[in-house]
Each structure stands twice: as C-alpha cells, then as structure tokens.
Protein backbone atom coordinates (compact mmCIF):
# COMPACT_ATOMS: atom_id res chain seq x y z
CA UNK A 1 0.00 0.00 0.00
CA UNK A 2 2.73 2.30 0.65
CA UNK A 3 3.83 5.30 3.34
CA UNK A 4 1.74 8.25 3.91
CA UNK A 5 3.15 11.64 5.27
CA UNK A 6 2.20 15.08 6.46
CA UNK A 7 3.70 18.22 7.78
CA UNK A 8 4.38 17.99 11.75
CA UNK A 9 2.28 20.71 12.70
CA UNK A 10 5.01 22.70 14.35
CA UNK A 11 6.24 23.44 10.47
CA UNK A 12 4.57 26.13 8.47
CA UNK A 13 3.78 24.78 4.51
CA UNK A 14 2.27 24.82 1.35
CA UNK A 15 0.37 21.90 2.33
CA UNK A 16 -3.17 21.50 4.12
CA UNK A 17 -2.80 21.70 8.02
CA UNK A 18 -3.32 17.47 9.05
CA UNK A 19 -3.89 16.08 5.53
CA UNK A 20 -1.41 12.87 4.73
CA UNK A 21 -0.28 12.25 1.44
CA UNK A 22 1.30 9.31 -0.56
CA UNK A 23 5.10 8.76 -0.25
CA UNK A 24 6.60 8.33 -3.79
CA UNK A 25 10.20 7.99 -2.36
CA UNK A 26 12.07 8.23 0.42
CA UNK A 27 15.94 8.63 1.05
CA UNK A 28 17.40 9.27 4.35
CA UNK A 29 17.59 13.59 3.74
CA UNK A 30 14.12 14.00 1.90
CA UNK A 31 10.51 12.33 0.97
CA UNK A 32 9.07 12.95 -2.38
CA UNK A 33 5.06 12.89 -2.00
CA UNK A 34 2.18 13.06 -4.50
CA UNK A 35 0.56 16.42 -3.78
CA UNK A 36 -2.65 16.18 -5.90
CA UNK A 37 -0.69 14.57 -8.73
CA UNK A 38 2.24 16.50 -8.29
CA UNK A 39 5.13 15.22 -6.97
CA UNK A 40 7.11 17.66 -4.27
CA UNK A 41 10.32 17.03 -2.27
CA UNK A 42 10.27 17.74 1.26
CA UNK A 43 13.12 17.85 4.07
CA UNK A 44 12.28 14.29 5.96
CA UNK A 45 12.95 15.72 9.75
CA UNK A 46 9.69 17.92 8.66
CA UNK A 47 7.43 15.35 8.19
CA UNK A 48 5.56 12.45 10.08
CA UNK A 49 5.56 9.10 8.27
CA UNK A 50 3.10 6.47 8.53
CA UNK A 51 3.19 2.67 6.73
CA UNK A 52 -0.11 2.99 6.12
CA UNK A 53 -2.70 5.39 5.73
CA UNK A 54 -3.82 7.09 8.77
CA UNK A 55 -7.21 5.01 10.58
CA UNK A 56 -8.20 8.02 12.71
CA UNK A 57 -8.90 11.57 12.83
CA UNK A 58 -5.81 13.53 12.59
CA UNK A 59 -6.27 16.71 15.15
CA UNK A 60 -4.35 19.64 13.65
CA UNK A 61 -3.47 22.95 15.83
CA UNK A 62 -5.70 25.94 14.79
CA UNK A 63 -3.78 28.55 12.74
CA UNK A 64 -3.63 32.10 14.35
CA UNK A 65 -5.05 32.96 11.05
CA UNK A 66 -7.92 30.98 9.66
CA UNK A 67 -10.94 33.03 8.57
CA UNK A 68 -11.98 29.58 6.76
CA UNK A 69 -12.30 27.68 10.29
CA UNK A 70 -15.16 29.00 12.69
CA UNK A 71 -14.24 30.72 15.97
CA UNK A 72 -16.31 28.03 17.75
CA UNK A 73 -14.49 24.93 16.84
CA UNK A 74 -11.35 26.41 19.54
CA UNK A 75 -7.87 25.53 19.25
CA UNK A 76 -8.04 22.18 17.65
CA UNK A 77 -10.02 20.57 15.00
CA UNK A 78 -9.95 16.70 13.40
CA UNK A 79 -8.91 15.58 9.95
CA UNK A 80 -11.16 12.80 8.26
CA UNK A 81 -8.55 10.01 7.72
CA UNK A 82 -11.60 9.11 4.81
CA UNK A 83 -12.74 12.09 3.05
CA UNK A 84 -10.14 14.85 4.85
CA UNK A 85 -13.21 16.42 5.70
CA UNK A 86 -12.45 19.50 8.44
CA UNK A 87 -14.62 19.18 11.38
CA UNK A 88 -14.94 20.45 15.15
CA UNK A 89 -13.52 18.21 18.14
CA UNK A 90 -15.99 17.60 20.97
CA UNK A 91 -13.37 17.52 24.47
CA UNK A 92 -13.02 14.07 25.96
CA UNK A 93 -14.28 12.57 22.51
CA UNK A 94 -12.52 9.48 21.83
CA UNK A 95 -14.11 8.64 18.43
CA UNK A 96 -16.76 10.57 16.41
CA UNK A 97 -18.60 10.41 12.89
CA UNK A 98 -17.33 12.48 9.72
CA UNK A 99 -20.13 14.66 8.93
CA UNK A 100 -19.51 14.66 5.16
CA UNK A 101 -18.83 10.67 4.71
CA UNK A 102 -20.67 9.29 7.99
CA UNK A 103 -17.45 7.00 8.48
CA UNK A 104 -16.62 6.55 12.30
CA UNK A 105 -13.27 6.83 13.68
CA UNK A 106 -11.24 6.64 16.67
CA UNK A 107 -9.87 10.33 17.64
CA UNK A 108 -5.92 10.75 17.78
CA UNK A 109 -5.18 12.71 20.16
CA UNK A 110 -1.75 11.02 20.90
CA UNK A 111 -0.28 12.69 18.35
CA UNK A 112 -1.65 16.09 18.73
C-alpha cells in the first residue's frame, strides 16, 4: 500500500494543516510525496511518516489565522482520515462520525 506523510504541525507549509499524502520515495535527507498529482520534495525531519494510511482523525493545531475555520471549533479541529473532511472536536471525545462521509473513527489525540 505504501507510506503516507504530512507536515508535523510545528512546520509552516504549502500543504493543508493534518492532511497525509502518498510517499513516492524516500531517502534518508528527503521524501518525495504526490501532492494532488504533483510530486514535491520535502526535508524528511519535517514530516511524520506512517506505513499505512492514517485510521483516525488527525487533530491539527488551529492557525492564528484561519478566517476559513469557525471561531467556535477552539484551538483544535480533526482531519477525516476518509474524506479529509475539516470538522470540530468535541473535548473528551474518543471517536466521532465524519459529517460529510458518515465513516466513524477513533480520535488521535496522541499525536496532537
């Protein structure tokens, strides 16, 4: 199936906040990922790999600057690992249901 990778959320990027993305190749300096069909070389320390595709909701830090996300969802929000639909984090949640696909999936907040 592959490796999946996204940004560690303490780097700033051209990528989507939580969204993973397939690993085309990876040396021991740099991943090269499929960003919509494009591929893109990043600096490996910068990202988080997975084997396999993420199975839960990925929560992502709020940016200080996100007209997009709604004041009320608070400092957090999830990641579909499905559809990478965006969607507010209930506290003390430990699994919830993607509004757009109606999958359910475990929350990670481990790795928050």
């Amino acid at each position: 199936m592959g490796q999946w990778a996204r940004l560690r959320p303490s780097e700033a990027g051209h990528l989507r906040r939580g969204a993973w993305y397939r690993v085309i190749r990876l040396t021991s300096v740099e991943a090269v990922l499929d960003i919509n069909g494009t591929l893109k070389a990043f600096p490996r320390p910068t990202l988080e790999i997975l084997p396999t595709p993420p199975t839960r909701w990925t929560v992502v830090p709020r940016p200080a600057r996100s007209a997009r996300l709604p004041l009320t969802w608070g400092a957090r929000y999830g990641v579909c690992p499905n559809c990478r639909e965006r969607a507010r984090l209930e506290d003390r949640a430990t699994s919830m249901r993607c509004p757009k696909c109606n999958g359910f999936f475990d929350i990670g907040w481990e790795n928050s």
